[in-house]
C-alpha atoms as a PDB file:
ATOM      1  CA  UNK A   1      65.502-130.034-134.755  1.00  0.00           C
ATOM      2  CA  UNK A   2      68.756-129.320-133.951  1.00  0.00           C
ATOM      3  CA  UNK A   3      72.180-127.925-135.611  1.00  0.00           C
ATOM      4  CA  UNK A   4      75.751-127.696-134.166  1.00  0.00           C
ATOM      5  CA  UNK A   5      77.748-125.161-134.648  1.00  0.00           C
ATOM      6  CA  UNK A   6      81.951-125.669-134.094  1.00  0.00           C
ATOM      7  CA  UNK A   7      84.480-123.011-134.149  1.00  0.00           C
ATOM      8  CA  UNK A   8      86.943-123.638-136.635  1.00  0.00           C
ATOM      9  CA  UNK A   9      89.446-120.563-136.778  1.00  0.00           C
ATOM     10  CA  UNK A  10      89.033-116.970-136.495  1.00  0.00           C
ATOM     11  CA  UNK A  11      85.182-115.732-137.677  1.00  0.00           C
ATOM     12  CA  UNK A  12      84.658-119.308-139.503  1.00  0.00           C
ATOM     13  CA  UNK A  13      82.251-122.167-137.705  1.00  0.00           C
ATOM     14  CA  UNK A  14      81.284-125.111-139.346  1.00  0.00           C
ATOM     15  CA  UNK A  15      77.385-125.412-138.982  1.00  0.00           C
ATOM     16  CA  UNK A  16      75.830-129.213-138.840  1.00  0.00           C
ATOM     17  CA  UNK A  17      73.009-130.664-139.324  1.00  0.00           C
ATOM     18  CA  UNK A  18      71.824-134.260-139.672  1.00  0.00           C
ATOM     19  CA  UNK A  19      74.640-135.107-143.007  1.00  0.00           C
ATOM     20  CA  UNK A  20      74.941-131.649-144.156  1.00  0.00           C
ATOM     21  CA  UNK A  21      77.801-129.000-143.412  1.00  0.00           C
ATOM     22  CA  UNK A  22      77.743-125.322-144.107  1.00  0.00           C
ATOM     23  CA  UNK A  23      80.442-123.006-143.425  1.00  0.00           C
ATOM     24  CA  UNK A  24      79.967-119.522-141.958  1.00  0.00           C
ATOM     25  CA  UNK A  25      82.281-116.493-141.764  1.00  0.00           C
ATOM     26  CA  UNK A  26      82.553-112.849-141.754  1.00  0.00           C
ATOM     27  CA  UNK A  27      83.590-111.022-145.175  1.00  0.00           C
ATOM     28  CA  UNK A  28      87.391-110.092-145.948  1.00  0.00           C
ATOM     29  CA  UNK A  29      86.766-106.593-144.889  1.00  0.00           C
ATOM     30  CA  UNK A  30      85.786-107.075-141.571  1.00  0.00           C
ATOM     31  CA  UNK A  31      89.233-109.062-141.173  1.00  0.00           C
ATOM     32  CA  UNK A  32      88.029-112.607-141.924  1.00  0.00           C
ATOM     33  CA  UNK A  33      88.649-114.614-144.179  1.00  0.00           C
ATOM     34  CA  UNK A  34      84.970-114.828-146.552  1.00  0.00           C
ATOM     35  CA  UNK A  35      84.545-118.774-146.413  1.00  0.00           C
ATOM     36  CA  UNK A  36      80.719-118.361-146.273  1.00  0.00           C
ATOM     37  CA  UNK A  37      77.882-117.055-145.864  1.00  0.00           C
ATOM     38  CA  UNK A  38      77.870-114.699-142.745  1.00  0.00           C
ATOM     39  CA  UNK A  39      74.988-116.008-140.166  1.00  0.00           C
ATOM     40  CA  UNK A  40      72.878-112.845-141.182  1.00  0.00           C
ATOM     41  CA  UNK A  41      72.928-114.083-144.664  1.00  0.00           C
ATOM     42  CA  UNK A  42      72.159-117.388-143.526  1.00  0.00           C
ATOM     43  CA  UNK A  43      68.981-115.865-141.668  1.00  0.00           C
ATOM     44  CA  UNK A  44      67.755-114.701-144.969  1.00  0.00           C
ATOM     45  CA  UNK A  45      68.736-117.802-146.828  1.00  0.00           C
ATOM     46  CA  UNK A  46      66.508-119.716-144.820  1.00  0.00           C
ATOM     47  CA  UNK A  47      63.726-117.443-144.832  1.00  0.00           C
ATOM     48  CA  UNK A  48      63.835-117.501-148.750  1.00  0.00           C
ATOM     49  CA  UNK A  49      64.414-121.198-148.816  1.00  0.00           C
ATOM     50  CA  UNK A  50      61.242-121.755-147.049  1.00  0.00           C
ATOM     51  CA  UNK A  51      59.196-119.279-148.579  1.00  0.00           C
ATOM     52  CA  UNK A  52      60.789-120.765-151.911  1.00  0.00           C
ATOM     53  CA  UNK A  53      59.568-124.523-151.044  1.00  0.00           C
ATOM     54  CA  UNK A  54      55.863-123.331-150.303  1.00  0.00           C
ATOM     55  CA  UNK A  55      55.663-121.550-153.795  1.00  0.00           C
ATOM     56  CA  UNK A  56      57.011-124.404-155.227  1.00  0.00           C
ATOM     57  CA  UNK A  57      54.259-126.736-153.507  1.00  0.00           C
ATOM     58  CA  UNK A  58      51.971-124.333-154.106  1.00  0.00           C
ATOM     59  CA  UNK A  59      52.462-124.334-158.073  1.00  0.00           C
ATOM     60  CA  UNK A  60      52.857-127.796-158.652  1.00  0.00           C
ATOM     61  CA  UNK A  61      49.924-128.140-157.117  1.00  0.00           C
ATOM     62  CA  UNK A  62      48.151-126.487-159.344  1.00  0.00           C
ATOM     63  CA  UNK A  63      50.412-127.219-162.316  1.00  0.00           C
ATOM     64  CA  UNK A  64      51.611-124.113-162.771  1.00  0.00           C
ATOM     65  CA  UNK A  65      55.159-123.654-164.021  1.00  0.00           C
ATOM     66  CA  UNK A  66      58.428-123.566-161.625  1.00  0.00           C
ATOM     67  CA  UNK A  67      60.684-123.160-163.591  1.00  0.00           C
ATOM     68  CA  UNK A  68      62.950-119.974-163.271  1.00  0.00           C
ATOM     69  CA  UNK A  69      61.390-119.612-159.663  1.00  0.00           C
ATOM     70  CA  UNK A  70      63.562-117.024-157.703  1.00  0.00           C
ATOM     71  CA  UNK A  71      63.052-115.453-154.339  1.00  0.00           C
ATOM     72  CA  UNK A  72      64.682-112.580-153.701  1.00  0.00           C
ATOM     73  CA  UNK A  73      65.133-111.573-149.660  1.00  0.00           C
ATOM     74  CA  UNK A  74      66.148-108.101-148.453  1.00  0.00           C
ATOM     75  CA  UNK A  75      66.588-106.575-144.653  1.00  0.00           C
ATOM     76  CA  UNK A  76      67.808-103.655-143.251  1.00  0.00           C
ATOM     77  CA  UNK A  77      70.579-103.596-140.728  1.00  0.00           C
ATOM     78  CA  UNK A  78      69.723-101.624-137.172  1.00  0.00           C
ATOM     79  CA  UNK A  79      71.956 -99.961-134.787  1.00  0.00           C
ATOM     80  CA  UNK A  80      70.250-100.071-132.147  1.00  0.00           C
ATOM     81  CA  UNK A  81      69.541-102.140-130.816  1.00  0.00           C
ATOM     82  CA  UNK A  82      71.591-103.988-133.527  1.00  0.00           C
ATOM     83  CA  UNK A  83      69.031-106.012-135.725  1.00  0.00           C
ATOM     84  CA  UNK A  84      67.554-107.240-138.793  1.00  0.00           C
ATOM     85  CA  UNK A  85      64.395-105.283-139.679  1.00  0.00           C
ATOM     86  CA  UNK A  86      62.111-104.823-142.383  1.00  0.00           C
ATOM     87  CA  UNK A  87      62.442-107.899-144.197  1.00  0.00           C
ATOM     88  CA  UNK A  88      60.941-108.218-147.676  1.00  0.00           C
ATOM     89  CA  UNK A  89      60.342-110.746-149.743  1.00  0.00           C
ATOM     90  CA  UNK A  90      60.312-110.690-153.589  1.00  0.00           C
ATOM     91  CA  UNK A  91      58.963-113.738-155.523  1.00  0.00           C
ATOM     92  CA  UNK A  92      59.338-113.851-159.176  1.00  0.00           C
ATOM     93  CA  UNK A  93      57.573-116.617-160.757  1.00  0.00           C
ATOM     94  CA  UNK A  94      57.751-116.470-164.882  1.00  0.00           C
ATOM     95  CA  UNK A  95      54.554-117.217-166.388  1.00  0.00           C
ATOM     96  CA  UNK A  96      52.476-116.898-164.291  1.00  0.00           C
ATOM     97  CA  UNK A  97      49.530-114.355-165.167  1.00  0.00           C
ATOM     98  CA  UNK A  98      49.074-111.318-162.597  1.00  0.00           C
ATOM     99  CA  UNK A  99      45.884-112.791-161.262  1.00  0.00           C
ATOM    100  CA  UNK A 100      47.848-115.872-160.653  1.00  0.00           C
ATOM    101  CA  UNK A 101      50.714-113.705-158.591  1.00  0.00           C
ATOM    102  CA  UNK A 102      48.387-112.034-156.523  1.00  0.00           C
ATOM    103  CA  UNK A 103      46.585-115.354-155.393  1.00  0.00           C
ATOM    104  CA  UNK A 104      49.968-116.517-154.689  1.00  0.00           C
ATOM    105  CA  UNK A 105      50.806-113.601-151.934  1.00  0.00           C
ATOM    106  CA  UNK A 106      47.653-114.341-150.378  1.00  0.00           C
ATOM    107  CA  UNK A 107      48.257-117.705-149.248  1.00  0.00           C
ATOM    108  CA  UNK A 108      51.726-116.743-147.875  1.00  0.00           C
ATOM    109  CA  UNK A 109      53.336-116.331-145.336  1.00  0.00           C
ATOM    110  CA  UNK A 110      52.799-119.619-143.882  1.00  0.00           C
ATOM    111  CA  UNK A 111      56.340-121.547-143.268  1.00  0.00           C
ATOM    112  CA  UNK A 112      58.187-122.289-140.234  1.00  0.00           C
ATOM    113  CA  UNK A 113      61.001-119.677-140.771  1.00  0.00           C
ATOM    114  CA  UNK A 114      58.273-116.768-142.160  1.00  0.00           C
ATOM    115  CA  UNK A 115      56.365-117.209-138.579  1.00  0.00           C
ATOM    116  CA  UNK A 116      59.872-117.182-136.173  1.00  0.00           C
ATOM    117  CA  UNK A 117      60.580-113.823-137.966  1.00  0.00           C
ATOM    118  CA  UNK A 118      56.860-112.309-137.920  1.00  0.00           C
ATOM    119  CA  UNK A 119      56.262-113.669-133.882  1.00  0.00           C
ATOM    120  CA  UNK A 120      58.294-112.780-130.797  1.00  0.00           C
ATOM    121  CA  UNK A 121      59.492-115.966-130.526  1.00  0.00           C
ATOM    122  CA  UNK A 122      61.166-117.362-127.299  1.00  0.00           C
ATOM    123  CA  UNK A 123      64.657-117.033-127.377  1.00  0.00           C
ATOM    124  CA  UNK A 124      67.550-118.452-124.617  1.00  0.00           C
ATOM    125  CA  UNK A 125      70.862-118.589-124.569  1.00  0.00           C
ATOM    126  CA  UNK A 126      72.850-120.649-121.810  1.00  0.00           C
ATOM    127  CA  UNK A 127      76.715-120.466-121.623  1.00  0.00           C
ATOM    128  CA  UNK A 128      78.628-123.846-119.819  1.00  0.00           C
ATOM    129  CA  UNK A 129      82.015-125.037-119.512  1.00  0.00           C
ATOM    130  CA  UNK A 130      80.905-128.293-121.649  1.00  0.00           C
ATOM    131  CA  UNK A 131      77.794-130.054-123.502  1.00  0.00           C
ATOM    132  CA  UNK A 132      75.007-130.836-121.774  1.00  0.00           C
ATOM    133  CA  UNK A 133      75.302-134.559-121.730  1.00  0.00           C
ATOM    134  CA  UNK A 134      79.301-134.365-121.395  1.00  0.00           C
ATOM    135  CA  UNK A 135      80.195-136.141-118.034  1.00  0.00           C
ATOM    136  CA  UNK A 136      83.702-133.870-116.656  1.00  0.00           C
ATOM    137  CA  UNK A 137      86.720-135.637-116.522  1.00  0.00           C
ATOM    138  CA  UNK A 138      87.402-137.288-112.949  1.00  0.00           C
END
């Protein structure tokens, strides 16, 4: 899995992956100019995406309605050191009766994005002069 991310102009980067393009930025108050979603946002996008498409397998396969499924995801912003924390995610799922919701939460979380945030998951980051791959000019 992989996604590229290219600088555009001041806080903005174009994020790729596969055929699909998604811009980032920083909001108007902070100086930039609000294209998109900042990458924080994006962080909780994801994790609500992919909590989203287990509920959704998870009801149809049991026929239960998905229509009007939301997923509502909240964190708190840290100082220090400077962090998302305390994530929490809100599923509402219309018609569905409370014993119904409660056998829900106990089959999540599950996902790919749910277990990078609950783990400590590996993280590097390498700085170069060019892509790996990129032979230098001669």
């Amino acid at each position: 899995m992989e996604v590229t991310v290219q600088h555009m102009e001041g806080a903005r980067f174009s994020a790729e992956a596969r055929q699909h393009r998604v811009l980032v930025d920083q909001p108007a108050e902070d100086g930039a100019t609000d294209h998109g979603m900042t990458p924080s946002e994006l962080l909780l996008a994801a994790l609500g995406s992919c909590v989203g498409q287990f509920v959704v397998q998870y009801l149809s396969l049991r026929r239960l309605p998905t229509q009007g499924l939301m997923v509502r995801v909240e964190a708190e912003r840290i100082a220090r050191p400077l962090r998302l924390s305390g994530f929490r995610v809100e599923i509402v799922a219309p018609g569905l009766t409370e014993r119904q919701l409660r056998a829900l939460e106990k089959t999540l979380p599950s996902g790919l994005v749910q277990n990078a945030v609950l783990n400590e998951t590996p993280l590097s980051i390498i700085a170069a002069s060019m892509h790996s791959g990129e032979v230098a000019p001669g």
